[in-house]
C-alpha atoms as a PDB file:
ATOM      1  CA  UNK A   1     128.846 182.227-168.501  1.00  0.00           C
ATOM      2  CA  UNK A   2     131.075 185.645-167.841  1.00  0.00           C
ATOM      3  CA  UNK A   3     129.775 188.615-167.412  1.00  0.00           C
ATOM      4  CA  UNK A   4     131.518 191.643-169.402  1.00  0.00           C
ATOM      5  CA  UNK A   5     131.503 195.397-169.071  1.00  0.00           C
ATOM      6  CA  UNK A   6     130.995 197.007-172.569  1.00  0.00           C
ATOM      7  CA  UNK A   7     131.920 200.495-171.619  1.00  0.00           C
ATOM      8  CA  UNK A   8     135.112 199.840-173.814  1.00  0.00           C
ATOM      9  CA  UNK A   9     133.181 199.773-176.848  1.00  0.00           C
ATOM     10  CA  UNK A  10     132.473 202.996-178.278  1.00  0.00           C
ATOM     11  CA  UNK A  11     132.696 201.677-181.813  1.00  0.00           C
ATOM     12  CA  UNK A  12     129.642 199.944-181.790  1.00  0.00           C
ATOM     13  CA  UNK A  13     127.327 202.514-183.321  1.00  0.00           C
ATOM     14  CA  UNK A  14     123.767 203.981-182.756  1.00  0.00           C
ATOM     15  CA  UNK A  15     121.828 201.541-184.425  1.00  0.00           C
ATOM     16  CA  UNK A  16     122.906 198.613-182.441  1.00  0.00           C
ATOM     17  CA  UNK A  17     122.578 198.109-178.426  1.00  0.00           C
ATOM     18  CA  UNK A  18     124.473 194.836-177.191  1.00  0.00           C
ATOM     19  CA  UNK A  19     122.722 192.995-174.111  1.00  0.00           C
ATOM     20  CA  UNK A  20     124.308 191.021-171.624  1.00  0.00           C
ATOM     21  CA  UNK A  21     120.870 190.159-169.412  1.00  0.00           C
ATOM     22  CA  UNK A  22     117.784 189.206-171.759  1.00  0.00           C
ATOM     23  CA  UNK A  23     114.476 188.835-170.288  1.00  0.00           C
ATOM     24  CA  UNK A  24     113.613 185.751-172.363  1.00  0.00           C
ATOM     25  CA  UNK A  25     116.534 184.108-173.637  1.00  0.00           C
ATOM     26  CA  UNK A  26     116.962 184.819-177.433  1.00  0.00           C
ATOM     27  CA  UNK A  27     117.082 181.379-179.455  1.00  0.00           C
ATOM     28  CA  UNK A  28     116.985 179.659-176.176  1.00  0.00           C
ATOM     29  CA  UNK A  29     116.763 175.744-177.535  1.00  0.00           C
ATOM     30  CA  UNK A  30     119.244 176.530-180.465  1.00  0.00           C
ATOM     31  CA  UNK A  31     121.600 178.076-178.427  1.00  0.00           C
ATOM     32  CA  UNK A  32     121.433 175.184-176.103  1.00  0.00           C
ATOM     33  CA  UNK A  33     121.659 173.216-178.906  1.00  0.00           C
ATOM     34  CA  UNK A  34     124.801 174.824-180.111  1.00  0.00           C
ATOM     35  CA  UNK A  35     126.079 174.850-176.959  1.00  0.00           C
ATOM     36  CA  UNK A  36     125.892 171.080-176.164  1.00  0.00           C
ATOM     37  CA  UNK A  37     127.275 170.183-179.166  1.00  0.00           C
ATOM     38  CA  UNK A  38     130.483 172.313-178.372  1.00  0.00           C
ATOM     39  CA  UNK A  39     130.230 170.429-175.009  1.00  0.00           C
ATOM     40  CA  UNK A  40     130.969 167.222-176.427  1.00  0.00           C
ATOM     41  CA  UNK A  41     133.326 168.631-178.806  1.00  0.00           C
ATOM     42  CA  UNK A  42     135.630 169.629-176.177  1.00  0.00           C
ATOM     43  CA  UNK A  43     134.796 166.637-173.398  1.00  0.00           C
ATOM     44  CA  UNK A  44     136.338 164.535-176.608  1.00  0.00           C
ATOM     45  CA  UNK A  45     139.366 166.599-177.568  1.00  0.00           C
ATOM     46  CA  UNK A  46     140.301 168.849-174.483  1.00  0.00           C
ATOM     47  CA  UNK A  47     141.894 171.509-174.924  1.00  0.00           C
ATOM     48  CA  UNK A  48     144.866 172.782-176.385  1.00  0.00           C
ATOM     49  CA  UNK A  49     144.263 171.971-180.090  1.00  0.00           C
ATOM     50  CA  UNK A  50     144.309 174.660-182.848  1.00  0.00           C
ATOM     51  CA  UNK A  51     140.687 176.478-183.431  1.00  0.00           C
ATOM     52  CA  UNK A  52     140.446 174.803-186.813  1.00  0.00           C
ATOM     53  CA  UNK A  53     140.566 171.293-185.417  1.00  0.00           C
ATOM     54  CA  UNK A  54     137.552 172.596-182.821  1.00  0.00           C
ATOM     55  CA  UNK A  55     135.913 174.031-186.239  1.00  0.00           C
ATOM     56  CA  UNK A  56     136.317 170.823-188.040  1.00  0.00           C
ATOM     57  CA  UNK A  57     135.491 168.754-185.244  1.00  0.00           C
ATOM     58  CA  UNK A  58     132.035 171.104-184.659  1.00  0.00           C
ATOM     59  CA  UNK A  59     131.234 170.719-188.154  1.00  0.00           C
ATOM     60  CA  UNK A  60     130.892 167.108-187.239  1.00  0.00           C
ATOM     61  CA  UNK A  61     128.817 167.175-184.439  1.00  0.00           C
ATOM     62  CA  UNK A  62     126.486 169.939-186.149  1.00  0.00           C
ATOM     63  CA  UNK A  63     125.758 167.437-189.147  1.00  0.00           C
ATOM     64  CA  UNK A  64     125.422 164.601-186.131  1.00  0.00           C
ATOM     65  CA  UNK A  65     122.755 166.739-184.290  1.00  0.00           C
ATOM     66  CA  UNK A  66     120.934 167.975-186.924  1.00  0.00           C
ATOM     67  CA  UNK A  67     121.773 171.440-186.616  1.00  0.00           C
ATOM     68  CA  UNK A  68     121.874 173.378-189.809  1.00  0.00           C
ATOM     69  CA  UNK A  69     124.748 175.620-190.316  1.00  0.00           C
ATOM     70  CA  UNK A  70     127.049 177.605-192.923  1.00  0.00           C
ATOM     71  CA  UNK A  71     130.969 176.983-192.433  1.00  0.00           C
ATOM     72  CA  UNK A  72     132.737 180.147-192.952  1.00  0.00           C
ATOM     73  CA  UNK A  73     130.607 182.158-194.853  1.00  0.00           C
ATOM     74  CA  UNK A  74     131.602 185.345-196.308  1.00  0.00           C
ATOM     75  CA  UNK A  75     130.530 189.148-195.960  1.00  0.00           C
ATOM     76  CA  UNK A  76     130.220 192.242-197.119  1.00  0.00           C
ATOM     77  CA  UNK A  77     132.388 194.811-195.678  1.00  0.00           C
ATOM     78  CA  UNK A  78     131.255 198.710-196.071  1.00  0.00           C
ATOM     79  CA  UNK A  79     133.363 201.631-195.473  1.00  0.00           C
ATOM     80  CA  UNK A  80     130.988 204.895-195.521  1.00  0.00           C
ATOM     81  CA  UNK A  81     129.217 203.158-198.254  1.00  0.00           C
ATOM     82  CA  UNK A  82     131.772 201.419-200.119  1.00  0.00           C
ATOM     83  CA  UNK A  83     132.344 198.078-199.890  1.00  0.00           C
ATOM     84  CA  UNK A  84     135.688 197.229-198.713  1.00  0.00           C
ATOM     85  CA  UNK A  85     138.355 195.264-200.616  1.00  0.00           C
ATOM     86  CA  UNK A  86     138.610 192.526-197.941  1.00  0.00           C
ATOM     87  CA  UNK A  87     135.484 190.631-196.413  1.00  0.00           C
ATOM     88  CA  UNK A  88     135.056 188.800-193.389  1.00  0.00           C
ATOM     89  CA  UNK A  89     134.817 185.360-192.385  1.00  0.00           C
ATOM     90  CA  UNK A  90     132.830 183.849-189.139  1.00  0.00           C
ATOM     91  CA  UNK A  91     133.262 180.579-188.156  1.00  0.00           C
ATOM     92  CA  UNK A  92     129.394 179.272-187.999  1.00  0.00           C
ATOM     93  CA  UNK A  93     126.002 180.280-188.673  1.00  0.00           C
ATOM     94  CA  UNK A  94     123.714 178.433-187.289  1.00  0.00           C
ATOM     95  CA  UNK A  95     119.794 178.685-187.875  1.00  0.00           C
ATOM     96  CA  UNK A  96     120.351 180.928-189.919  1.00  0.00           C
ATOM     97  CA  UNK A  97     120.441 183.915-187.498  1.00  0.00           C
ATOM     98  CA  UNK A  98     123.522 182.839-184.785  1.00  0.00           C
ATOM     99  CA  UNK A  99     126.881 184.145-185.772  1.00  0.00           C
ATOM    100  CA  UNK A 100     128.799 180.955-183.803  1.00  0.00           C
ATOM    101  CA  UNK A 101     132.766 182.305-183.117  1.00  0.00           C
ATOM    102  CA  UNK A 102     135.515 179.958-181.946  1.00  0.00           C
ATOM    103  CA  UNK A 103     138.822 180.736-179.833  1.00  0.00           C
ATOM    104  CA  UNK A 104     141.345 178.059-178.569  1.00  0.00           C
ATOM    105  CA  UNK A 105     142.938 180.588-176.118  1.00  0.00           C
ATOM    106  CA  UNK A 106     144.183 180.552-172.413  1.00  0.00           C
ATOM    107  CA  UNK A 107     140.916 182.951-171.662  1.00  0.00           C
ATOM    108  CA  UNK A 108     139.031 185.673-174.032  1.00  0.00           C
ATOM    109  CA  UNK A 109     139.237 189.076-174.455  1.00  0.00           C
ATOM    110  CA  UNK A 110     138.296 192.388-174.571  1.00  0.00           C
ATOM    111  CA  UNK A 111     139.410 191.968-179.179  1.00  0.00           C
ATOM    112  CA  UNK A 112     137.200 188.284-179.275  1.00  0.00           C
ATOM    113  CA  UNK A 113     134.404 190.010-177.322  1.00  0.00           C
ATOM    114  CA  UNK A 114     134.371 193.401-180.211  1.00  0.00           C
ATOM    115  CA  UNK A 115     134.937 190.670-182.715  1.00  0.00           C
ATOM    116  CA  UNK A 116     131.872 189.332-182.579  1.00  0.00           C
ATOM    117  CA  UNK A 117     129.822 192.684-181.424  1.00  0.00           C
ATOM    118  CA  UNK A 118     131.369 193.279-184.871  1.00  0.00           C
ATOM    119  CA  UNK A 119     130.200 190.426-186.742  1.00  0.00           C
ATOM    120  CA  UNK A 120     126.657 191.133-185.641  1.00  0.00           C
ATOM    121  CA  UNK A 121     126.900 194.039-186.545  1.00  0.00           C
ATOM    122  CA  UNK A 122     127.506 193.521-190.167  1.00  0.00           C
ATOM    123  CA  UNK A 123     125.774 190.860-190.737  1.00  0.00           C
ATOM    124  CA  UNK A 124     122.374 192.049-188.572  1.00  0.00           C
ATOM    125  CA  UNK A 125     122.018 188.551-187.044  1.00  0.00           C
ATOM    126  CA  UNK A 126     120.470 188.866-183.350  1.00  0.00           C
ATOM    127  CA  UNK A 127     122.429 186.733-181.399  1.00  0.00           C
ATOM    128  CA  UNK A 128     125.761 185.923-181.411  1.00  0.00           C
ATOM    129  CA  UNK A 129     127.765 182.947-179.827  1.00  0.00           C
ATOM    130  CA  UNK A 130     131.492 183.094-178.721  1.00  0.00           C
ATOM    131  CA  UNK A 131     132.863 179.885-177.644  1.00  0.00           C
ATOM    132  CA  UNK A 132     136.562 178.891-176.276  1.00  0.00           C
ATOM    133  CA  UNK A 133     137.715 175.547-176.406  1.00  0.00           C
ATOM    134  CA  UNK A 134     141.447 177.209-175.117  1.00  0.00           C
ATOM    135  CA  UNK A 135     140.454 176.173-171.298  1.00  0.00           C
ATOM    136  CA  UNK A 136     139.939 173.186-168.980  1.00  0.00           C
ATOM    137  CA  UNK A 137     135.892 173.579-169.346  1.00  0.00           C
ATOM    138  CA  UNK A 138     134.463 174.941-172.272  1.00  0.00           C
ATOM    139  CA  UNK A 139     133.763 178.922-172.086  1.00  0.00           C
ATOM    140  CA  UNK A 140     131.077 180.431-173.844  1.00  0.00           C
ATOM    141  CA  UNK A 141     129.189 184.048-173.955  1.00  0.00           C
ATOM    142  CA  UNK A 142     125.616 185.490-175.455  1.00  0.00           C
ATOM    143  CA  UNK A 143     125.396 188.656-177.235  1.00  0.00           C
ATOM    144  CA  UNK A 144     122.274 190.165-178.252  1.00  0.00           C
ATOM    145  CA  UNK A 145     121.886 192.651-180.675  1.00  0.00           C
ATOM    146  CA  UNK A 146     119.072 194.572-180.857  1.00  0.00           C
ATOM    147  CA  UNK A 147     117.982 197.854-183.206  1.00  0.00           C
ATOM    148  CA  UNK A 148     117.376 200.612-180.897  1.00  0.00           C
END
């Protein structure tokens, strides 16, 4: 797991605090959960496939494993209280409460990480998941959101 400095994002907001180090891991069996089945996604395809076929692929191994998830749900954007012409998509929620964001990319960065700051932002979930399937072993990073 990488480590990130989040002194770039300013956009965040006051309501929100993002954590890299948690005391007691969030979600820690469903995370692990998640995690392992995006293991064996990408120990079967490699990488170097489109983020769709990952997607379609984790949709699979979700239903395989029990996990219960929404594919691609939508939300609710709001612009200084109006909602915004144009919603948002993330890839997975899983549990109900872990935004679950693919990449197929030579590495992440700094616009995947406020991505999904972003997405749990909106859509108040705790814990958020980004996982690339872009590199020779499967990358993945926790963020935490927490009301201050």
């Amino acid at each position: 797991m990488r480590t990130t400095n989040f002194s770039n994002f300013t956009n965040i907001g006051k309501l929100y605090h993002i954590m890299r180090v948690e005391k007691e891991l969030m979600f820690k069996n469903e995370a692990y959960q998640i995690i392992g089945a995006a293991m064996a996604v990408h120990n079967e395809l490699g990488s170097g496939m489109r983020e769709i076929v990952y997607g379609d692929a984790l949709e699979i191994e979700f239903k395989l494993r029990g996990i219960p998830f929404q594919r691609e749900q939508t939300f609710n954007v709001f612009y200084k209280g109006v909602e915004l012409q144009h919603k948002f998509k993330c890839d997975f929620i899983c549990f109900k409460n872990i935004i679950v964001e693919l990449k197929a990319e030579k590495g992440l960065t700094d616009i995947d990480r406020s991505q999904i700051i972003n997405y749990l932002k909106i859509t108040k979930c705790p814990l958020g998941i980004l996982i690339n399937f872009g590199e020779s072993s499967l990358m993945y990073e926790r963020y935490v959101c927490t009301k201050d």
